[in-house]
N, C-alpha and C. Protein backbone atom coordinates (compact mmCIF):
# COMPACT_ATOMS: atom_id res chain seq x y z
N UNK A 1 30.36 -6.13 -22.01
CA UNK A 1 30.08 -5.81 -20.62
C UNK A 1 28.85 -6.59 -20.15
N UNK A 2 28.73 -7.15 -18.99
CA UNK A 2 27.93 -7.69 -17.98
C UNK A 2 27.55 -6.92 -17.09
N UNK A 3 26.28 -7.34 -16.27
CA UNK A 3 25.51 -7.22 -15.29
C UNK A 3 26.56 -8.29 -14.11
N UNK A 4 27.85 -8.52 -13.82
CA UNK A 4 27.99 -9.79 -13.43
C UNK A 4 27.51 -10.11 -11.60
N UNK A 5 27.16 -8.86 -10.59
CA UNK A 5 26.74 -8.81 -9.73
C UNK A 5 25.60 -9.08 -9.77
N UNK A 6 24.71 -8.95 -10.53
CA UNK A 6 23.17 -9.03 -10.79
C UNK A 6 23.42 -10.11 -11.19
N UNK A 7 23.52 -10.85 -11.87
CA UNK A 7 23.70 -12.23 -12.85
C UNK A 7 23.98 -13.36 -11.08
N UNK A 8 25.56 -12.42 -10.30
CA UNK A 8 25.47 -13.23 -9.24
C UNK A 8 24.16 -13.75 -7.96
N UNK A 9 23.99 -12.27 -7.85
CA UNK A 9 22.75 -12.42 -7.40
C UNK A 9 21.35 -12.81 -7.35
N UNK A 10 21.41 -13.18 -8.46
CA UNK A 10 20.14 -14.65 -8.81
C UNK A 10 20.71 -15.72 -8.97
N UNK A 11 21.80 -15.96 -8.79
CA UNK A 11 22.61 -17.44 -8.46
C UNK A 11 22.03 -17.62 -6.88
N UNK A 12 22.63 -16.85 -6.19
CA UNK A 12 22.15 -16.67 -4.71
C UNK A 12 21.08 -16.93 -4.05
N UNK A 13 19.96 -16.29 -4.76
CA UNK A 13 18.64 -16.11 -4.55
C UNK A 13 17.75 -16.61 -5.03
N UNK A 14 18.67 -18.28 -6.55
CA UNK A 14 18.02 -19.11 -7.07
C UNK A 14 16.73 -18.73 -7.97
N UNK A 15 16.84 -17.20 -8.46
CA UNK A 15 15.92 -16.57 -8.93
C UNK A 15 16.52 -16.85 -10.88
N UNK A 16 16.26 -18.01 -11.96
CA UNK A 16 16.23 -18.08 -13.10
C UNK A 16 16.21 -16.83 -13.66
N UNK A 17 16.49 -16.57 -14.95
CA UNK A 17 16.37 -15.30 -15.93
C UNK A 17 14.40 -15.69 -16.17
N UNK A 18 14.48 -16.85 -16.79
CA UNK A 18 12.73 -16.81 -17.26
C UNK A 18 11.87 -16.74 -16.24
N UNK A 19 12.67 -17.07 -15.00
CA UNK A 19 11.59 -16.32 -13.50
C UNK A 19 11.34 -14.73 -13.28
N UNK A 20 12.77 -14.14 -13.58
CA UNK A 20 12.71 -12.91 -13.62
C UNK A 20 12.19 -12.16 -14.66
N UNK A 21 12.41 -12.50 -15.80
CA UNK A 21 11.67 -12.19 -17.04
C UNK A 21 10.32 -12.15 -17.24
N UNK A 22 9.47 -13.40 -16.49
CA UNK A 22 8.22 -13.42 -15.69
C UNK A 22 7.81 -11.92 -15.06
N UNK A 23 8.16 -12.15 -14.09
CA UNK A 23 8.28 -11.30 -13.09
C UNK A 23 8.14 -9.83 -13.44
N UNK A 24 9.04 -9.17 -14.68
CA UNK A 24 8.92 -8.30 -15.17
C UNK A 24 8.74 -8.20 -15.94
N UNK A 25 8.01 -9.13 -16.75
CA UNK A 25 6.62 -9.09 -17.59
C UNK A 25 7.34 -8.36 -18.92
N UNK A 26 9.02 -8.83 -19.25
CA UNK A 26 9.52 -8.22 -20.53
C UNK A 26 9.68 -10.29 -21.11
N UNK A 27 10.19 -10.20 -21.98
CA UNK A 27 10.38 -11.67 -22.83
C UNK A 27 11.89 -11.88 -22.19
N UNK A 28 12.13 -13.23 -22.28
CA UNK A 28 13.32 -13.97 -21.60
C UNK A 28 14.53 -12.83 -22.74
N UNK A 29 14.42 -12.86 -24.03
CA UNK A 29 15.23 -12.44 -24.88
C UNK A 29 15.78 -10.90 -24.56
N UNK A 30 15.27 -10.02 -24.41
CA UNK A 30 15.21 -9.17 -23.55
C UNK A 30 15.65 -9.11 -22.67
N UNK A 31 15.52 -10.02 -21.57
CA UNK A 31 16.11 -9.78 -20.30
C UNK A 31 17.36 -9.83 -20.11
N UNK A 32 18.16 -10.99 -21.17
CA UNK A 32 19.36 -11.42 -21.73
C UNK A 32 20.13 -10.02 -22.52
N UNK A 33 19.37 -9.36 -23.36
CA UNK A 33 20.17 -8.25 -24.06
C UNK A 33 20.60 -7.03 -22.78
N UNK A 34 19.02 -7.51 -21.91
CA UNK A 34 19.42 -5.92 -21.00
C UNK A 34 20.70 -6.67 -19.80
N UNK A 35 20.86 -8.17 -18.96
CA UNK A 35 21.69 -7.97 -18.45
C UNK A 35 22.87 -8.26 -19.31
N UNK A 36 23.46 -8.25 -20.99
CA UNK A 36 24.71 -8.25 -21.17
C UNK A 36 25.07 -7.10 -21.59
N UNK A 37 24.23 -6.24 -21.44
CA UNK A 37 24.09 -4.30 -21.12
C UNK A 37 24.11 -4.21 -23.03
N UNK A 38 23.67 -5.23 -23.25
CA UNK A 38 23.20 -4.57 -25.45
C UNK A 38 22.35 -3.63 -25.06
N UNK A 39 21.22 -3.69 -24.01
CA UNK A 39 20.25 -2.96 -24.06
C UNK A 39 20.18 -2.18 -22.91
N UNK A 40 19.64 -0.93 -22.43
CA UNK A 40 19.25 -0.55 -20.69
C UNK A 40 18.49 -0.68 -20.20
N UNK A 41 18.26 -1.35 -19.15
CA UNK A 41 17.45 -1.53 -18.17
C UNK A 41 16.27 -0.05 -17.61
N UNK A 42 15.77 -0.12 -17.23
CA UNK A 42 14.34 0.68 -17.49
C UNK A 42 14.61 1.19 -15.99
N UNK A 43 14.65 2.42 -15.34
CA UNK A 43 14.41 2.84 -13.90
C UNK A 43 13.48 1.63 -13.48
N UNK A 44 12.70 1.32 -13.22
CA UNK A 44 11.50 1.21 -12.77
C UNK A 44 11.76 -0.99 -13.34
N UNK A 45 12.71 -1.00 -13.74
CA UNK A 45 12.62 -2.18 -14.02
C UNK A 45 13.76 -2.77 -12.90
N UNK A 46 14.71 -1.90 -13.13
CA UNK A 46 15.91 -1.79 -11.41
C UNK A 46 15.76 -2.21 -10.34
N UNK A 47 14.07 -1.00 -10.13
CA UNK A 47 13.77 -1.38 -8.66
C UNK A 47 12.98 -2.34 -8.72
N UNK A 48 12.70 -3.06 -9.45
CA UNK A 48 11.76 -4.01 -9.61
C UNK A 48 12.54 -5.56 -9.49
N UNK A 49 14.22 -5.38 -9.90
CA UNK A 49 14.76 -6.64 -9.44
C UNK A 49 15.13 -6.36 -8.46
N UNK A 50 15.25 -5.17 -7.88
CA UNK A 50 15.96 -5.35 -6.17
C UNK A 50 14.99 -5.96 -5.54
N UNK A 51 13.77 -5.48 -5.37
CA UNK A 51 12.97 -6.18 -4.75
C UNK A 51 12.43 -7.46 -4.61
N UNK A 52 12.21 -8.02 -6.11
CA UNK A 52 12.27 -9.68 -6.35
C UNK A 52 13.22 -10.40 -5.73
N UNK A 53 14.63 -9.76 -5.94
CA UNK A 53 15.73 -10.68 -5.26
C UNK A 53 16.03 -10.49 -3.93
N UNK A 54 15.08 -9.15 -3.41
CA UNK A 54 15.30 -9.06 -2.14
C UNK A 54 16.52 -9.03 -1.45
N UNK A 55 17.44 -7.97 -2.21
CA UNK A 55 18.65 -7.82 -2.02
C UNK A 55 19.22 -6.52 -0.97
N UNK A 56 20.28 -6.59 -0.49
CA UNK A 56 20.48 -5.90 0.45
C UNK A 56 22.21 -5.08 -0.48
N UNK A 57 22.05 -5.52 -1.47
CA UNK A 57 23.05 -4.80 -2.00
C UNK A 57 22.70 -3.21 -2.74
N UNK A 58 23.40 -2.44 -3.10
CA UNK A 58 22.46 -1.25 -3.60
C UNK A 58 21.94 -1.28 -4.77
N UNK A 59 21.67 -0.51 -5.95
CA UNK A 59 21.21 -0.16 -7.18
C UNK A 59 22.82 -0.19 -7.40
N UNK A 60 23.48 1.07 -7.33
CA UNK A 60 24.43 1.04 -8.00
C UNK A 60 25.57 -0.29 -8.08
N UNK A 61 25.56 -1.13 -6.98
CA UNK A 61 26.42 -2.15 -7.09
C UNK A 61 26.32 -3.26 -7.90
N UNK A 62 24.65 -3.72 -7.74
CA UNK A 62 23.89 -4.37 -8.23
C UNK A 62 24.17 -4.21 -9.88
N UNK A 63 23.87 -3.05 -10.20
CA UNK A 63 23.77 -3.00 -12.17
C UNK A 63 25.20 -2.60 -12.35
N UNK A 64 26.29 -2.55 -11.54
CA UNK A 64 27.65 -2.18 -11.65
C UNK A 64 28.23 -3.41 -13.12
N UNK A 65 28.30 -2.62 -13.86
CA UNK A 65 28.86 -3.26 -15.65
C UNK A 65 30.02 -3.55 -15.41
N UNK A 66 30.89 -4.63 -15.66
CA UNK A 66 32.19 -5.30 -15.52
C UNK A 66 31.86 -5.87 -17.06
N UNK A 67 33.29 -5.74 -16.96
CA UNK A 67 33.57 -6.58 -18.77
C UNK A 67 34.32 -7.78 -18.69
């Protein structure tokens, strides 16, 4: 399973994984386990990419897991 809306949405918004990984101050490796859902994403780490990507899509659509 994927993040594949989230994954789209930094295509969009030209926002890199090691930008975002930056950004939320976890390691690129990490960021990779949490969007191919090995790992979960943190509340507080959620709202922390909506806002970077400055998205108008919701939480739930956004981290919506497709396989």
């Amino acid at each position: 399973m994927k993040f594949k809306n989230l994954e789209a949405e930094m295509v969009r918004k030209d926002v890199s994984r090691a930008e975002l990984a930056k950004e939320l101050n976890i390691s690129y490796r990490s960021l990779g386990l949490k969007i191919n859902a090995v790992r979960n994403f943190k509340d507080d780490e959620m709202f922390a990419i909506k806002r970077i990507l400055k998205t108008d899509l919701s939480l739930d659509d956004l981290f919506q897991k497709e396989e």
